[in-house]
C-alpha atoms as a PDB file:
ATOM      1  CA  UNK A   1      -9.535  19.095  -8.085  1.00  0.00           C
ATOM      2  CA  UNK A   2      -6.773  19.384  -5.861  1.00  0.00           C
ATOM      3  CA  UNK A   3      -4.043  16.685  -4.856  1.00  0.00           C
ATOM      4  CA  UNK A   4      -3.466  17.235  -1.333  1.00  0.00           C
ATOM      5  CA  UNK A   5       0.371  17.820  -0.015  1.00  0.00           C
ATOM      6  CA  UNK A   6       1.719  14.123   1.183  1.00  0.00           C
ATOM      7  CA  UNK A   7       3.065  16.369   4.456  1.00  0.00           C
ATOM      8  CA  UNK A   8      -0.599  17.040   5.447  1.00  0.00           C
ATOM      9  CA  UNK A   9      -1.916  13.100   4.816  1.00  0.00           C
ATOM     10  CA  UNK A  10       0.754  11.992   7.472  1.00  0.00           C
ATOM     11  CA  UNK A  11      -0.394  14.564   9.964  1.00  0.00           C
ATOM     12  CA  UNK A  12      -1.621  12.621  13.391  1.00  0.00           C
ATOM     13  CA  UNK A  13      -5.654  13.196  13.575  1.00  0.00           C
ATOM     14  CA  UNK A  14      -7.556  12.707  16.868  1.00  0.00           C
ATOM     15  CA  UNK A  15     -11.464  13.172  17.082  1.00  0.00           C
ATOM     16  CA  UNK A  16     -15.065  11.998  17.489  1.00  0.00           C
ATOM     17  CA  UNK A  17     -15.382   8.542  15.670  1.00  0.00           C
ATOM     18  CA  UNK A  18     -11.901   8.634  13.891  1.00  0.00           C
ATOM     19  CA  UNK A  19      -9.262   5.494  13.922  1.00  0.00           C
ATOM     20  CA  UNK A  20      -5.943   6.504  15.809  1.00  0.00           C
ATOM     21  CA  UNK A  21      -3.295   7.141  13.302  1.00  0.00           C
ATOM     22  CA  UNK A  22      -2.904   9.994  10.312  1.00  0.00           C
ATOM     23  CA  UNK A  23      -5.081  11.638   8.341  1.00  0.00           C
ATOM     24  CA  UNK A  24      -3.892   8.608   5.383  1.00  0.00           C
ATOM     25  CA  UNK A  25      -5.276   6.406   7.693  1.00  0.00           C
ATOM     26  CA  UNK A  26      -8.789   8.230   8.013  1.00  0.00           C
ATOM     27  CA  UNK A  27      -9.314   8.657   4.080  1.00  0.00           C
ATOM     28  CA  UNK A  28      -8.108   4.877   2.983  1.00  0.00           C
ATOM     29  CA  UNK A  29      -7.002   3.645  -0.254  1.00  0.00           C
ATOM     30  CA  UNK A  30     -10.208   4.288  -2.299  1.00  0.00           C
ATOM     31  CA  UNK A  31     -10.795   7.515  -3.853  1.00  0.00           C
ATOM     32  CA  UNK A  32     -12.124   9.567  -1.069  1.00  0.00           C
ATOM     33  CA  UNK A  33     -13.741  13.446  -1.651  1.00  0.00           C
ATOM     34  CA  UNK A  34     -12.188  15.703   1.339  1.00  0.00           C
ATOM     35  CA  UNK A  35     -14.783  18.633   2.220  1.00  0.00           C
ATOM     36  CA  UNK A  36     -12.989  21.145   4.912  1.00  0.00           C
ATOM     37  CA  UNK A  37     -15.382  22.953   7.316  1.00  0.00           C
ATOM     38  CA  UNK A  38     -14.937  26.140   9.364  1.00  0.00           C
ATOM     39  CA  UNK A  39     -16.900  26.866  12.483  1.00  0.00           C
ATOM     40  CA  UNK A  40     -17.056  30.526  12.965  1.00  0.00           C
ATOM     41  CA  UNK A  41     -18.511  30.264  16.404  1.00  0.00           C
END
């Protein structure tokens, strides 16, 4: 498991059924499991 670099939690996320604010805001303050996706396409 990976902790992931405070920078990248307080980057500004926009998207399909996200809240407005970072990516802190998206994941909470429960333990949360981050999967990363790539569309090739």
């Amino acid at each position: 498991m990976h902790r992931i670099d405070p920078h990248v939690l307080d980057t500004e996320t926009e998207g399909v059924n996200l809240r407005p604010g970072t990516l802190r805001d998206q994941l909470g303050d429960a333990p949360a499991l981050l999967v990363f996706l790539r569309h090739f396409g």
